[in-house]
PDB file of N, CA and C in Angstrom:
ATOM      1  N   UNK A   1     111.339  91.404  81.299  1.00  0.00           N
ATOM      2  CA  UNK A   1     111.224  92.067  82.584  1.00  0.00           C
ATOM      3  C   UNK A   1     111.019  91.003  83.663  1.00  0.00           C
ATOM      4  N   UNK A   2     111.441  91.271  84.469  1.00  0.00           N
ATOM      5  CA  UNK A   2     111.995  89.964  85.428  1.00  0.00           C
ATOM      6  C   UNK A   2     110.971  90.793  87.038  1.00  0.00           C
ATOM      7  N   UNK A   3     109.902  89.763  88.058  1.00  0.00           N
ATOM      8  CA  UNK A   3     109.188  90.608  89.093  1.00  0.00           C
ATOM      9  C   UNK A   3     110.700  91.129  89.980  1.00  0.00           C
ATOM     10  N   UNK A   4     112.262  90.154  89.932  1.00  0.00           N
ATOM     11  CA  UNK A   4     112.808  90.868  91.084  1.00  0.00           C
ATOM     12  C   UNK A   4     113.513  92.216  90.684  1.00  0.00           C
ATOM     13  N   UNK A   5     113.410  92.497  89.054  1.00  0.00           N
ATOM     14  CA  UNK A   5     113.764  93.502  89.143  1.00  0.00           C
ATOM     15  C   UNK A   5     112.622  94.869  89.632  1.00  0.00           C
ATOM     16  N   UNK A   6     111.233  94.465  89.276  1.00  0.00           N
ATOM     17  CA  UNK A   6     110.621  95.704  90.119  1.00  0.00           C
ATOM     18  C   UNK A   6     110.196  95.345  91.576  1.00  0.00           C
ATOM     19  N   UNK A   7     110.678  94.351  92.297  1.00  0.00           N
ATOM     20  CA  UNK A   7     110.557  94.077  94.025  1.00  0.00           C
ATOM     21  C   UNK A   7     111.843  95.399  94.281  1.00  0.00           C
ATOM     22  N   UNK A   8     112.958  94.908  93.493  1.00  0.00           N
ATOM     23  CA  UNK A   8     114.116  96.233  93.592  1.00  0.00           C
ATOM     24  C   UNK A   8     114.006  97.819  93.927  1.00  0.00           C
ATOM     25  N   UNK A   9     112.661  97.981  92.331  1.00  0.00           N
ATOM     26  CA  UNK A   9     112.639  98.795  92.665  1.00  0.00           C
ATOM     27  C   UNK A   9     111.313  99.537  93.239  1.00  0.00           C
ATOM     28  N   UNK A  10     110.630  98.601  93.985  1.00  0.00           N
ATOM     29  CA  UNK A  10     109.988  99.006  95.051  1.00  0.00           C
ATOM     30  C   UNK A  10     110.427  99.298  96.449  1.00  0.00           C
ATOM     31  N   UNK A  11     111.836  98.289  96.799  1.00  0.00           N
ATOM     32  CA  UNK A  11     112.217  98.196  97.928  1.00  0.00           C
ATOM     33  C   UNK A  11     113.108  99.351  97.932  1.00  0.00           C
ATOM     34  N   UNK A  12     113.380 100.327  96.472  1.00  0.00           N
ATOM     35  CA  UNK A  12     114.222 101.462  96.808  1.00  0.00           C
ATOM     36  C   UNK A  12     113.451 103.001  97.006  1.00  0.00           C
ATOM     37  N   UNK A  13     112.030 102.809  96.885  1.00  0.00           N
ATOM     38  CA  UNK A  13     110.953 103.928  97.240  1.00  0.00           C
ATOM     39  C   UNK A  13     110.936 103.341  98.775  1.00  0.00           C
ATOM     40  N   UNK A  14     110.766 102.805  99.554  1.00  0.00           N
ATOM     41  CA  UNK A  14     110.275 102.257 100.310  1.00  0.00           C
ATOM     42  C   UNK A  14     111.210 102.034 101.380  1.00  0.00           C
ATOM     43  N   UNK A  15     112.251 102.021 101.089  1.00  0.00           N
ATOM     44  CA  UNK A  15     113.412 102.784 101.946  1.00  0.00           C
ATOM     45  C   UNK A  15     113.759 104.307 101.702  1.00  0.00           C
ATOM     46  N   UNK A  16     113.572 104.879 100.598  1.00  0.00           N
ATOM     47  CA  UNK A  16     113.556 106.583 100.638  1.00  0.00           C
ATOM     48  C   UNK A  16     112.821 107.278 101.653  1.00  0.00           C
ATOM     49  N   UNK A  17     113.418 107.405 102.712  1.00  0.00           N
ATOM     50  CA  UNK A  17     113.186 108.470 103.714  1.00  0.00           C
ATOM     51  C   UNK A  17     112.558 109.605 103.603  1.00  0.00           C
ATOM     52  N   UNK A  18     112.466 110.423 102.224  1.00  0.00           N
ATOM     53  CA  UNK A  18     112.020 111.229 101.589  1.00  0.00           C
ATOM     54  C   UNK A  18     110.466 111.627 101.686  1.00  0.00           C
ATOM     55  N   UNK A  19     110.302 109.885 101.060  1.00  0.00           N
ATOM     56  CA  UNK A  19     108.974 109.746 100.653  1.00  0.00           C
ATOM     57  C   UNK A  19     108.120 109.285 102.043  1.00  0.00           C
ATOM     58  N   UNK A  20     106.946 110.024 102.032  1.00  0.00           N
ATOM     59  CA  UNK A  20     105.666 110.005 103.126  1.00  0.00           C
ATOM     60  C   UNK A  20     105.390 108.278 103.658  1.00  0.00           C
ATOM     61  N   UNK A  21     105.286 108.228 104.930  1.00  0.00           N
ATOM     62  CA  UNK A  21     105.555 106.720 105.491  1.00  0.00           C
ATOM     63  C   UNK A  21     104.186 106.283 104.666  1.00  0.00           C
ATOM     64  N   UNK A  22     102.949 106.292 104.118  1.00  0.00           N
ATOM     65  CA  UNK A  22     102.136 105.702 103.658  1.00  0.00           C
ATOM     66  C   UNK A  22     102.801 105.456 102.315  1.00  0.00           C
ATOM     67  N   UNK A  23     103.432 106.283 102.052  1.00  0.00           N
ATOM     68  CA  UNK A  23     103.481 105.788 100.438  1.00  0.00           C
ATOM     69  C   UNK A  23     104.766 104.208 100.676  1.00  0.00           C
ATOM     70  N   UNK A  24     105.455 104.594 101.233  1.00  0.00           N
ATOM     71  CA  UNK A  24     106.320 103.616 101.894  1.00  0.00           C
ATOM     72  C   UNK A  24     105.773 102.393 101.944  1.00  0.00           C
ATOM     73  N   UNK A  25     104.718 102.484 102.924  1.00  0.00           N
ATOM     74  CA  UNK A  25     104.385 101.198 103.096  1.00  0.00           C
ATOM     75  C   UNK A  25     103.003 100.468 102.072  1.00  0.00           C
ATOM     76  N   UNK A  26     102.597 101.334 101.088  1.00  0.00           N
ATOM     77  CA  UNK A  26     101.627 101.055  99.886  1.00  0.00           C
ATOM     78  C   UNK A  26     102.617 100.172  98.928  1.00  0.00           C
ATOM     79  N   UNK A  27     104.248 100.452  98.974  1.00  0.00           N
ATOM     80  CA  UNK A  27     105.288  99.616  98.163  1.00  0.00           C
ATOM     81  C   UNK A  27     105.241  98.558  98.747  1.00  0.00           C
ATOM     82  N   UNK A  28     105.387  98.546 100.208  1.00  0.00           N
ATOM     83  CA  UNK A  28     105.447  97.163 100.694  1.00  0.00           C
ATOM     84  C   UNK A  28     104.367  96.425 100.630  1.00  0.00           C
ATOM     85  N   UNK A  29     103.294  96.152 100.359  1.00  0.00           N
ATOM     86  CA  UNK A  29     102.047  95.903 100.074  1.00  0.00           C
ATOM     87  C   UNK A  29     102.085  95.342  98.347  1.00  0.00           C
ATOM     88  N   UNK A  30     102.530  96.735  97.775  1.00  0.00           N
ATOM     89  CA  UNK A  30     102.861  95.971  96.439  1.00  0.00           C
ATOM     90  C   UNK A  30     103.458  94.947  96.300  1.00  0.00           C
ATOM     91  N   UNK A  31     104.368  94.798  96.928  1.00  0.00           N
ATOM     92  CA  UNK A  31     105.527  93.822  96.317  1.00  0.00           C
ATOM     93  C   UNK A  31     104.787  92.475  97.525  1.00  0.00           C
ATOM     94  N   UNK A  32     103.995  92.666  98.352  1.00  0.00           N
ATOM     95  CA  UNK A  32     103.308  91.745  98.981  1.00  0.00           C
ATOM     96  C   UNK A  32     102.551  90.609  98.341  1.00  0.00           C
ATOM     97  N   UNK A  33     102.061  91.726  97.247  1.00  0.00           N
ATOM     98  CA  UNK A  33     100.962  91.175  96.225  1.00  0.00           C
ATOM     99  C   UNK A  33     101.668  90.061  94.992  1.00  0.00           C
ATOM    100  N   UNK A  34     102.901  90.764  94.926  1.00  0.00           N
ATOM    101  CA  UNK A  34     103.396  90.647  93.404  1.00  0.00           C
ATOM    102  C   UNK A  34     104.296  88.820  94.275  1.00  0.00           C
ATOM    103  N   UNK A  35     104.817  88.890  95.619  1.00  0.00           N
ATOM    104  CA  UNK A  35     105.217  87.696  96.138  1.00  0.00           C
ATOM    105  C   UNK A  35     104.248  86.668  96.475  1.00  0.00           C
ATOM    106  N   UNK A  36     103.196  87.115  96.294  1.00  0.00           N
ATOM    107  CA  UNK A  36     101.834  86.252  97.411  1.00  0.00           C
ATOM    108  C   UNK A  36     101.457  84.946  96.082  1.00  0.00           C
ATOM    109  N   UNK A  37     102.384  83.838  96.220  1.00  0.00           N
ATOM    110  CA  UNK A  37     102.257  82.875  95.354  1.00  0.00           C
ATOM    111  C   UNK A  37     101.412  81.936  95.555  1.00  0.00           C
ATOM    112  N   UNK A  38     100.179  82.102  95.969  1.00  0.00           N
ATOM    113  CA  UNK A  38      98.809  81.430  96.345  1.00  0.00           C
ATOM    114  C   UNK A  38      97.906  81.689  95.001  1.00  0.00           C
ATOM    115  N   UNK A  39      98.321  83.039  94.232  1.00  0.00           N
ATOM    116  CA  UNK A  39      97.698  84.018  93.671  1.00  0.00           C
ATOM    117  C   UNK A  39      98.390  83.286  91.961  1.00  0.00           C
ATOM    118  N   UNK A  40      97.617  83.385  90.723  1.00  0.00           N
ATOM    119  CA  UNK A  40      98.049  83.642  89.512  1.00  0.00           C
ATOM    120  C   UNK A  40      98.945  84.640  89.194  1.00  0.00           C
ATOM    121  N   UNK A  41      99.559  84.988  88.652  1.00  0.00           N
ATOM    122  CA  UNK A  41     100.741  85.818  87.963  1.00  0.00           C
ATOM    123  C   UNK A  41      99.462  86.870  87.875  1.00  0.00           C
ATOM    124  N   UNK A  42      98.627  86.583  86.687  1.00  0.00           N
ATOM    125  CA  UNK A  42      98.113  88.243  86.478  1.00  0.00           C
ATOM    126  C   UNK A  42      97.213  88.749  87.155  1.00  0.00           C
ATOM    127  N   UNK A  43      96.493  87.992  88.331  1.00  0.00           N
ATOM    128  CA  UNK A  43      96.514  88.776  89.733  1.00  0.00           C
ATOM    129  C   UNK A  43      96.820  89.401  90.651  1.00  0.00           C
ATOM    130  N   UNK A  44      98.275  89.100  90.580  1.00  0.00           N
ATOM    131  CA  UNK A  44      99.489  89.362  91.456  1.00  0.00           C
ATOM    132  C   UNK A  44      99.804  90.764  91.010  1.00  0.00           C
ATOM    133  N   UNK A  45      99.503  91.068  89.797  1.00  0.00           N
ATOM    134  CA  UNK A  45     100.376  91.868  88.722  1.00  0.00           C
ATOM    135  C   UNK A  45      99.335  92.801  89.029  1.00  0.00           C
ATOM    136  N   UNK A  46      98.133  92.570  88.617  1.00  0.00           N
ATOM    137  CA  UNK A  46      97.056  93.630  88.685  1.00  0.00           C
ATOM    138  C   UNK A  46      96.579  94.490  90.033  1.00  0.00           C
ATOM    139  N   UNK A  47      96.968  93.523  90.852  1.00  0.00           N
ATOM    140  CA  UNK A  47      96.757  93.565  93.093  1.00  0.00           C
ATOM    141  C   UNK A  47      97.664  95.124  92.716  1.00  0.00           C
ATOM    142  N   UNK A  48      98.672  94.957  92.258  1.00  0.00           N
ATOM    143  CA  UNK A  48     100.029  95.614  92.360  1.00  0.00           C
ATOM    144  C   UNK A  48      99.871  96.849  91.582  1.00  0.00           C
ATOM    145  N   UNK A  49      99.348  96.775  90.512  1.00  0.00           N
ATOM    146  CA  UNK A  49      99.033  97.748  89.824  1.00  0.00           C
ATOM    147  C   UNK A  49      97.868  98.454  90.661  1.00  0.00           C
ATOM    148  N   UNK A  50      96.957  97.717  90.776  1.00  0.00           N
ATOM    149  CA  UNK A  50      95.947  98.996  91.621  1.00  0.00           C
ATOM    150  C   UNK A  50      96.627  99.642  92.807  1.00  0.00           C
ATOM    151  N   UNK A  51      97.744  99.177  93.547  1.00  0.00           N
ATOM    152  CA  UNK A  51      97.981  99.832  94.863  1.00  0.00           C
ATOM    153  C   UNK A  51      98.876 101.054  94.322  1.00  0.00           C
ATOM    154  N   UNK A  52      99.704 100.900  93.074  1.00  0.00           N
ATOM    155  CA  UNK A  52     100.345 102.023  92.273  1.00  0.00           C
ATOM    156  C   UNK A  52      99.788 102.937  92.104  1.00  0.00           C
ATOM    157  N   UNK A  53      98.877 102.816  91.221  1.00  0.00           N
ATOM    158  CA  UNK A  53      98.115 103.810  90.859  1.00  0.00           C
ATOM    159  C   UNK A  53      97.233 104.510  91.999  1.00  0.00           C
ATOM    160  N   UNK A  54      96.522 103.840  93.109  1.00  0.00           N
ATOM    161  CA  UNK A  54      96.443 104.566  93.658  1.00  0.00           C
ATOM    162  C   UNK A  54      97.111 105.515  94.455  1.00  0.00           C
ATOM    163  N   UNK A  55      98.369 105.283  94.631  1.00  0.00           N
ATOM    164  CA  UNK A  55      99.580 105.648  95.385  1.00  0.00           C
ATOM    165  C   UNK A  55      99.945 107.125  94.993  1.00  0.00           C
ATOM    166  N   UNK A  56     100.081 107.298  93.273  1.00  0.00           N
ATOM    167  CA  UNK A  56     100.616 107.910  92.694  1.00  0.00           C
ATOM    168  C   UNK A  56      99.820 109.133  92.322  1.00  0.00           C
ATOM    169  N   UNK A  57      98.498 108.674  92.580  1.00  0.00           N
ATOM    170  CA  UNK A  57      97.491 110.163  92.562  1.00  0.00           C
ATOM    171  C   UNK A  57      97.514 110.766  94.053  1.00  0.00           C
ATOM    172  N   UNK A  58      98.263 110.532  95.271  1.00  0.00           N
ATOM    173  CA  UNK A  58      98.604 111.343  96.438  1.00  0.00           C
ATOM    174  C   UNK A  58      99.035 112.127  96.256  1.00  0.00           C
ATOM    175  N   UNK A  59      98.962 113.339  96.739  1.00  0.00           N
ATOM    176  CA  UNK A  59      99.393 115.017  96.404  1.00  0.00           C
ATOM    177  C   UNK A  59     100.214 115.325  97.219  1.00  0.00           C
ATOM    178  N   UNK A  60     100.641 113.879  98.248  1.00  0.00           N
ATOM    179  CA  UNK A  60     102.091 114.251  99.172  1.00  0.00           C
ATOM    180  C   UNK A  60     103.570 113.409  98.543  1.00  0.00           C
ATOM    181  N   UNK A  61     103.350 113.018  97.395  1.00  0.00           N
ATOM    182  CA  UNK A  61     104.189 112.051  96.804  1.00  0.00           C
ATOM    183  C   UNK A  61     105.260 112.944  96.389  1.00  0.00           C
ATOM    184  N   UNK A  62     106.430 113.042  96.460  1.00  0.00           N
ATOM    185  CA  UNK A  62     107.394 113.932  95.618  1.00  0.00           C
ATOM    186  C   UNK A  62     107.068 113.362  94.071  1.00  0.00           C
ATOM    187  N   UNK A  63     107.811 114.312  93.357  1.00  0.00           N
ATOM    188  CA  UNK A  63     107.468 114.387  91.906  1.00  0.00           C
ATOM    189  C   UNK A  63     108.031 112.965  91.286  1.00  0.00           C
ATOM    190  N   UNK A  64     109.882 113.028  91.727  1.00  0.00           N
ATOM    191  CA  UNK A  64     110.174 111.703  91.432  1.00  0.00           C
ATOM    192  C   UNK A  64     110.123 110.704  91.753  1.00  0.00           C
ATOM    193  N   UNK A  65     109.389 110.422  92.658  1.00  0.00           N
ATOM    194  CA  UNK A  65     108.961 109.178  93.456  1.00  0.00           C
ATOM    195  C   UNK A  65     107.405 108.898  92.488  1.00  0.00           C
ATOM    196  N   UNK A  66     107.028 109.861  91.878  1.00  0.00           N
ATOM    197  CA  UNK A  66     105.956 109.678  91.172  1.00  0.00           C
ATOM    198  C   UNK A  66     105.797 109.273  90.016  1.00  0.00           C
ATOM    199  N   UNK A  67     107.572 109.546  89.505  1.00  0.00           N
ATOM    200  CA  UNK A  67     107.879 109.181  88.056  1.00  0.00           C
ATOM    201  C   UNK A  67     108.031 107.359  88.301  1.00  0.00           C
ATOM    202  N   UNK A  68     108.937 107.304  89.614  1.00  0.00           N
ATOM    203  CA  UNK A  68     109.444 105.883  89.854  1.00  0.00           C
ATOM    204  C   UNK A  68     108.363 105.037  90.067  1.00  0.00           C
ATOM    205  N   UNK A  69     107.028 105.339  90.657  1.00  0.00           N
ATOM    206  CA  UNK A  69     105.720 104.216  90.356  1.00  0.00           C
ATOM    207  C   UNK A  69     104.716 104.111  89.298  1.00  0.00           C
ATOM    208  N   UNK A  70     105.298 105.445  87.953  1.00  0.00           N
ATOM    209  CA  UNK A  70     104.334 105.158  86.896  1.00  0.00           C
ATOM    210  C   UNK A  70     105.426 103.802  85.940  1.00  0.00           C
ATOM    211  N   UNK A  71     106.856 104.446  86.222  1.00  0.00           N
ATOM    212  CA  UNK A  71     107.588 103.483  85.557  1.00  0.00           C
ATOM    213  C   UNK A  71     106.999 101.458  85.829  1.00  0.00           C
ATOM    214  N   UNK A  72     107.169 101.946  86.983  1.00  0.00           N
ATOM    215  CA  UNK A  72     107.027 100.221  87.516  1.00  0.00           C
ATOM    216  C   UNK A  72     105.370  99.842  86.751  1.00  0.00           C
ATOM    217  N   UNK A  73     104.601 100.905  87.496  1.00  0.00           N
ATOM    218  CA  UNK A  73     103.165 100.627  86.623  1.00  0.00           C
ATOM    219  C   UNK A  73     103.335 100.001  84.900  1.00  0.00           C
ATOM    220  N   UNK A  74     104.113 100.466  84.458  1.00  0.00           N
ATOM    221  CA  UNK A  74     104.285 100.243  82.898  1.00  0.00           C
ATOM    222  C   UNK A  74     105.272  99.336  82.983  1.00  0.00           C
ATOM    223  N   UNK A  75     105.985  98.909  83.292  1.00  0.00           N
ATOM    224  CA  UNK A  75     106.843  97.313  83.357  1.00  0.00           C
ATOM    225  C   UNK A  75     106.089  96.385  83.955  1.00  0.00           C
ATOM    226  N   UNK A  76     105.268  96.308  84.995  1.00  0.00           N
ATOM    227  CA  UNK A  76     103.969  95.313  85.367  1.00  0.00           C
ATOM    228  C   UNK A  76     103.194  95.266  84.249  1.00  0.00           C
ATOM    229  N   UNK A  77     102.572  96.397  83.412  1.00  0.00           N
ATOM    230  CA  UNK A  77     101.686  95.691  82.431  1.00  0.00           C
ATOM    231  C   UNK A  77     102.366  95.793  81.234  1.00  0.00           C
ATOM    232  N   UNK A  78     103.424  95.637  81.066  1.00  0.00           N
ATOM    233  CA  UNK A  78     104.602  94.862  80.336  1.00  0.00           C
ATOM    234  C   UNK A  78     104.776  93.006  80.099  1.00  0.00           C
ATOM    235  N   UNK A  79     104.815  93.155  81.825  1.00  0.00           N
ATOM    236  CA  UNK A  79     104.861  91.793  82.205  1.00  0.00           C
ATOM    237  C   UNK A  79     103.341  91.332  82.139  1.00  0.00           C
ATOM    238  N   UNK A  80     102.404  91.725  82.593  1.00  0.00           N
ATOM    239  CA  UNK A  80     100.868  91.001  82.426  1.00  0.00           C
ATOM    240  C   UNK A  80     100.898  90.451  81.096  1.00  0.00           C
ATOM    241  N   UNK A  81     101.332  91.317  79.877  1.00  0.00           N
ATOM    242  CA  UNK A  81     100.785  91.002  78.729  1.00  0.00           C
ATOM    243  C   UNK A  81     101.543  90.010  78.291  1.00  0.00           C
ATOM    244  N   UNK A  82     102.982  89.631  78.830  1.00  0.00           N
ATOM    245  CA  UNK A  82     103.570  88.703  78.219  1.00  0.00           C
ATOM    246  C   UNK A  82     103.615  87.259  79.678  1.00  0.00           C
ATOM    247  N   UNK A  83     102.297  87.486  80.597  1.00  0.00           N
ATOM    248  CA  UNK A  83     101.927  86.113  81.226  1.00  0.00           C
ATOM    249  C   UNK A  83     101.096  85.521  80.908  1.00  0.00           C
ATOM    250  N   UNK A  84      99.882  86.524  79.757  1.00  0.00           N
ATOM    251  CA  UNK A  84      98.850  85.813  79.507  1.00  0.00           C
ATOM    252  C   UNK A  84      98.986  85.272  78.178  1.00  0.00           C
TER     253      UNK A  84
END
């Protein structure tokens, strides 16, 4: 699992018009975290994971926009386990 493939697919919630401008910009934040190369890999990873998860317990999230940040959640700690 490669981070630009889930920057991808953060940057495709995050242009969905669909989805509520906070959740929008909680992606951009993610992928803030997951670029912010000051930071260790499984900091970066974890920054990212908490802004998911919190994201994804919003009760204004459409359903599949909800499926698309548990996915990423589970390919980040995909990737954590194979940085440490």
């Amino acid at each position: 699992m490669d981070i630009n493939v889930i920057n991808s697919l953060l940057d495709e919630i995050s242009q969905d018009r669909t989805v509520p401008k906070n959740i929008r910009t909680a992606m951009e934040h993610a992928k803030a975290s997951l670029m912010n190369t000051k930071q260790e890999i499984a900091v970066r990873i974890n920054g990212a994971i908490s802004i998911l998860d919190e994201v994804a317990n919003d009760p204004n999230i459409p359903v599949y926009s909800r499926t698309q940040i548990w996915n990423i959640v589970s390919m980040l700690e995909v990737l954590n386990e194979k940085s440490q």
